[in-house]
Structure formats: structure tokens, C-alpha cells
Protein backbone atom coordinates (compact mmCIF):
# COMPACT_ATOMS: atom_id res chain seq x y z
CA UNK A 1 0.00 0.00 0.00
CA UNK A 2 1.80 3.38 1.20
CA UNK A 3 2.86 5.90 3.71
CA UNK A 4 -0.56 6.95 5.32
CA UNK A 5 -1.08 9.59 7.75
CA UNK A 6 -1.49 8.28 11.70
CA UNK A 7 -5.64 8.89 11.54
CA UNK A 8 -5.43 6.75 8.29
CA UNK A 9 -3.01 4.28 9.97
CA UNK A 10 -5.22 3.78 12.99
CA UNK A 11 -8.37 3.41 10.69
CA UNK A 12 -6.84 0.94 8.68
CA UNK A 13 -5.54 -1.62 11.80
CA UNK A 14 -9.16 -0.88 14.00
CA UNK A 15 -10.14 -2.41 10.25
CA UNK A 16 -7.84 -5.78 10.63
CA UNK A 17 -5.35 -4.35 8.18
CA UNK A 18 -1.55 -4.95 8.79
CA UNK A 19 0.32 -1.35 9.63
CA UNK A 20 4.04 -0.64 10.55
CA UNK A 21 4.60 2.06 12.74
CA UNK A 22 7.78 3.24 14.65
CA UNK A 23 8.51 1.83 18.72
CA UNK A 24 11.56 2.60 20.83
CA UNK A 25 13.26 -0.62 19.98
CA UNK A 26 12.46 -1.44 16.06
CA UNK A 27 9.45 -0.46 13.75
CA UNK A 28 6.44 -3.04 14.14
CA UNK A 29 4.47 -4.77 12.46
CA UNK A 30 1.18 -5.15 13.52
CA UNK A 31 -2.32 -6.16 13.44
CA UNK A 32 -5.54 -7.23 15.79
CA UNK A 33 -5.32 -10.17 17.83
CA UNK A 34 -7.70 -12.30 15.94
CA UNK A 35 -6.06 -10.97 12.80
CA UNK A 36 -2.71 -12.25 14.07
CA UNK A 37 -2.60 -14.77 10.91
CA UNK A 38 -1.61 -11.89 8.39
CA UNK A 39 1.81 -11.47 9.98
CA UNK A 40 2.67 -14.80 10.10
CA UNK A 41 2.09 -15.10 6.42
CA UNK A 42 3.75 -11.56 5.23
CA UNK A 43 6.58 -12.47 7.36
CA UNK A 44 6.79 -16.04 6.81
CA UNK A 45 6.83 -17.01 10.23
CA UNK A 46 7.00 -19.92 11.67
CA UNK A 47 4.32 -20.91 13.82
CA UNK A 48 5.81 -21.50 16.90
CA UNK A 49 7.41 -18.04 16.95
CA UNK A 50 4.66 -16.17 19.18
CA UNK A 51 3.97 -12.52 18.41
CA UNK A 52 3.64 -9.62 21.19
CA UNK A 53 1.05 -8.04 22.58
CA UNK A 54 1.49 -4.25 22.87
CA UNK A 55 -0.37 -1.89 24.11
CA UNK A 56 -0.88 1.89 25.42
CA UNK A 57 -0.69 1.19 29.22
CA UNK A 58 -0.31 -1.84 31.15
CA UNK A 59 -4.20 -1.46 32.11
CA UNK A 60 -5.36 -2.45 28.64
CA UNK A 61 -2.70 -5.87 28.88
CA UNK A 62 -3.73 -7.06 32.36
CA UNK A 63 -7.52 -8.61 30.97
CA UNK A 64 -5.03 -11.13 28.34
CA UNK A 65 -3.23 -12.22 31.47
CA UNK A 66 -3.75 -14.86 34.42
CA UNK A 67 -2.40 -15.56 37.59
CA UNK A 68 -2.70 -15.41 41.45
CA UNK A 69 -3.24 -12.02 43.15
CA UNK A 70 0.26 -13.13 44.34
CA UNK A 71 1.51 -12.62 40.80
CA UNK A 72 -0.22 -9.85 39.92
CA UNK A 73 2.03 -7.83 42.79
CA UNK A 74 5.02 -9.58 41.37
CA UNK A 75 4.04 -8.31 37.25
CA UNK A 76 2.62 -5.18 38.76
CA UNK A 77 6.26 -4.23 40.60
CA UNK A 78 8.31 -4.63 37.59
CA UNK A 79 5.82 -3.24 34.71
CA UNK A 80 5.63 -0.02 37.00
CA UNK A 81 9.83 0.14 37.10
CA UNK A 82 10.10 -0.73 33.64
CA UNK A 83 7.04 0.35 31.37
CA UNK A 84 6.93 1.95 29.22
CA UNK A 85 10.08 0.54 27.82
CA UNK A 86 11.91 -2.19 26.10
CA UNK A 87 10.60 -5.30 28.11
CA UNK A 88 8.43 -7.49 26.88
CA UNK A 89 6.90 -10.43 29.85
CA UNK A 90 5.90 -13.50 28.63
CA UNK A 91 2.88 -14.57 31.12
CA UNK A 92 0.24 -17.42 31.37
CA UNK A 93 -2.56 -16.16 28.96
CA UNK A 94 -6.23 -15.91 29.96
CA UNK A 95 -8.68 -17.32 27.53
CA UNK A 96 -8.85 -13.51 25.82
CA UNK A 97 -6.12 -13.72 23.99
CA UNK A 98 -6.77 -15.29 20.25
CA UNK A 99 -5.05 -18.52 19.46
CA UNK A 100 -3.92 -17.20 16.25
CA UNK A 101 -0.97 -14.94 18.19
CA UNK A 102 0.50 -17.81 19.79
CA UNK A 103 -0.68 -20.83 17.34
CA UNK A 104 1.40 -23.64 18.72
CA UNK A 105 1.02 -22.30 22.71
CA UNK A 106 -1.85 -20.65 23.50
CA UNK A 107 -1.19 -20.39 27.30
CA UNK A 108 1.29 -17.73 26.91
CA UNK A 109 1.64 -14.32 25.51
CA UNK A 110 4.48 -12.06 25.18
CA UNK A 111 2.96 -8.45 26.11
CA UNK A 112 4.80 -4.56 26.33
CA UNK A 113 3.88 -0.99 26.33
CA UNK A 114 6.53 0.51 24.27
CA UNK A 115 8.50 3.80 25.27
CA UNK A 116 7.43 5.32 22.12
CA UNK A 117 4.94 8.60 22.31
CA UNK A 118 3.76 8.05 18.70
CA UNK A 119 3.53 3.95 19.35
CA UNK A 120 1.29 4.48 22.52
CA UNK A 121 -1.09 7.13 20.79
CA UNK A 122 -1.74 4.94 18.14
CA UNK A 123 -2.24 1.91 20.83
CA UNK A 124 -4.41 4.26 22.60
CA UNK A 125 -7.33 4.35 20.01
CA UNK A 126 -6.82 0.56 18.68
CA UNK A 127 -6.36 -1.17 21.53
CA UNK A 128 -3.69 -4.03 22.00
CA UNK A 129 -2.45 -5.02 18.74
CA UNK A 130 -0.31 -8.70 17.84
CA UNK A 131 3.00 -7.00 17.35
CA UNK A 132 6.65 -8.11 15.86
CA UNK A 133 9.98 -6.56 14.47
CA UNK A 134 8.96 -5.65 10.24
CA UNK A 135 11.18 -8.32 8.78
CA UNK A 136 11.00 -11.19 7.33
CA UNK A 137 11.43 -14.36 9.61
CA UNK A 138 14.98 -14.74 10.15
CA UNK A 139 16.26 -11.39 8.34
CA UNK A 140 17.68 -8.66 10.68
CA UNK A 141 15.00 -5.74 11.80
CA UNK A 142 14.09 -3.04 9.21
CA UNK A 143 15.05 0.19 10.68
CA UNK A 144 12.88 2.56 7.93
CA UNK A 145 9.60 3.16 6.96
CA UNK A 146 10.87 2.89 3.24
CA UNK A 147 12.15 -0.10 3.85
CA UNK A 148 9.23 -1.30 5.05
CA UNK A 149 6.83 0.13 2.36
CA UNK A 150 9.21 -1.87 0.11
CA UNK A 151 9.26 -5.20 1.89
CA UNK A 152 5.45 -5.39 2.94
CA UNK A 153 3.73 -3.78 0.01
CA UNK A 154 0.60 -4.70 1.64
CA UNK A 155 0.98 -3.00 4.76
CA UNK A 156 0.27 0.09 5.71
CA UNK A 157 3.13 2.38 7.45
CA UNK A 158 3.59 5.65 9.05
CA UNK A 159 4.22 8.39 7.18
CA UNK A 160 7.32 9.97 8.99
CA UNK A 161 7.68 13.23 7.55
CA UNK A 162 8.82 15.75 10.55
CA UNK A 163 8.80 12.75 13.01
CA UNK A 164 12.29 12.08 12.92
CA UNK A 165 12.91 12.73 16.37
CA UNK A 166 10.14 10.68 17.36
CA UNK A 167 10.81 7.64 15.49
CA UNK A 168 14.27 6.88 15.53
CA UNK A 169 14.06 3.65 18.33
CA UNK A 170 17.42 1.98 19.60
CA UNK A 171 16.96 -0.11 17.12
CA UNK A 172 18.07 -3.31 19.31
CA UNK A 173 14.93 -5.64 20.24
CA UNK A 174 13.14 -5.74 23.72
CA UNK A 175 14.42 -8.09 26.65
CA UNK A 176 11.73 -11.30 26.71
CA UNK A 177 11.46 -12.62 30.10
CA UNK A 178 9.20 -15.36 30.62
CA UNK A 179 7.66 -15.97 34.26
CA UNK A 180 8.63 -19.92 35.49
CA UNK A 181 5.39 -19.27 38.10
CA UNK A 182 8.52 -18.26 40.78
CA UNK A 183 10.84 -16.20 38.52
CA UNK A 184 11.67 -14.73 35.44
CA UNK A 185 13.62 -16.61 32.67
CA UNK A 186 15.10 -14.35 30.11
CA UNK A 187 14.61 -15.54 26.64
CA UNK A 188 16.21 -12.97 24.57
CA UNK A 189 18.43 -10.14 26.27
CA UNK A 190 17.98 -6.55 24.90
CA UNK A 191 18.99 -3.43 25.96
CA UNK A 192 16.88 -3.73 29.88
CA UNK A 193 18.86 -6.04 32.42
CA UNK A 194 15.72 -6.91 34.92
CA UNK A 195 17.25 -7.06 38.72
């Protein structure tokens, strides 16, 4: 498709279309939940290779999430030290979350609020959206929103004309830590070291 402007962006994902729009790690490609399938295909993605869950604020992620009140305090603790920001927790899913964003395991999902302004407005009027780096599966992040026009023809992407300070993420991915049900496992280090 093309560069849109952000009202046109945000129409088009609220509509189940695929969009790319900057974060504070690496652009994103993203989609609805339940629409999840689209970036598996444009990506060619392997199945078991779960997508994220990103949202505005931590609020709108807690109703795709289950656990004791016990971990609750736990997620709460480190989402308030560390969101928004490059940390993405992988926790036990509740039965909210579609099946198509984690195909092969349904009883997890990967979920962040990015330290991105432009992200979280966009997040803010469409809700949690399945998330990944704009790549295809196994090819290093795309860092533009040309790039991206070029690669996913069928996406739509942010039009980035006088955003440059806004968009320009660290361009290394988020830290994935996983809770065990008694402590986090780190699955892919990024730039946040949790304590």
C-alpha cells in the first residue's frame, strides 16, 4: 500500500489491516489479535514463533493475562519500574487472547507498552495489537519506513515526515522474560537487564 497519515493508519488496523509504525526498539508490524494470521504469512513465520502483545498502558494488557493475586504484585512491581520501555513479559494467557498470536502455545503471551509517544497514541485508540519486528522471519529488523513500504507492500506504514525525532528507536529488540510461576527466565536479552 503506502505511507498513510497516523488517523489513516489507525483506521486501517481498528479495520484488521496490517500497519508498521515506529517503537523505541524497532518499527512493528502489527495487526488485531484475531487478525494475528496476516503477519505470520507476510513475514513467513513460523508458527511456533509467538507474536507480542502491545499496548498503550499496562491497564489495557492485564484482561489477556492470568495468575494469582500473588503474581499480579510480582508483574505489577516490575511493569511499574520498567514500562513503558523495552521489556516485553511473557505470562500465562487468559482465555482472551486469540489462538492465532501464539498458534502452537496458546497459554502464553508475550505483552509490552513501548516507550514510544507516537507507538502508545496509536495503541491508545486501537487497543492491544499482535506485534513483531517488520522483517522477514529470520532477516535482521528493518530500521525505515521505506524499507518497510518496500518489503510489505501490503501493509500500511507511518508516514514519517517531521517525526524524525520521534521515530528513531534503539533499534536493538526488547528483553523477553518469561515468568517460570517463581521467577523470570530471560529468553532474549535486549537493551533492559531486569534485577
Amino acid at each position: 500500500m503506502a505511507q498513510v497519515a497516523i488517523e489513516d493508519l489507525i483506521a486501517g488496523a481498528q479495520a484488521g489491516c496490517l500497519v508498521s509504525f515506529p517503537t523505541d526498539t524497532v518499527p512493528a508490524l502489527a495487526t488485531l489479535p484475531e487478525k494475528a494470521g496476516l503477519i505470520f504469512a507476510a513475514k513467513q513465520r513460523s508458527q511456533d514463533k509467538p507474536l507480542i502483545l502491545m499496548a498503550a498502558k499496562a491497564e489495557d494488557l492485564w484482561p489477556y493475562v492470568k495468575g494469582g493475586e500473588h503474581e499480579y504484585e510480582i508483574w505489577q512491581q516490575v511493569v511499574s519500574k520498567y514500562w513503558p520501555g523495552a521489556l516485553t513479559l511473557v505470562l500465562p494467557a487468559s482465555d482472551r487472547l486469540p489462538q492465532e498470536m501464539n498458534p502452537t502455545d496458546p497459554t502464553t503471551v508475550g505483552i509490552r507498552v513501548p516507550n514510544s509517544a507516537i507507538a502508545r497514541s496509536i495503541l491508545a485508540k486501537t487497543g492491544p495489537l499482535a506485534t513483531t519486528s517488520a522483517n522477514f522471519s529470520g532477516q535482521p529488523p528493518l530500521q525505515t519506513m521505506a524499507e518497510i513500504t518496500m518489503q510489505f507492500p501490503d501493509a500500511l506504514t507511518l508516514e514519517t515526515k517531521g517525526l524524525i525525532e520521534e521515530i528513531s528507536g534503539v533499534g536493538v529488540p526488547s528483553t523477553v522474560a518469561k515468568w517460570t510461576g517463581e521467577n523470570w527466565q530471560i529468553l532474549r536479552q535486549g537493551s533492559i537487564t531486569l534485577d
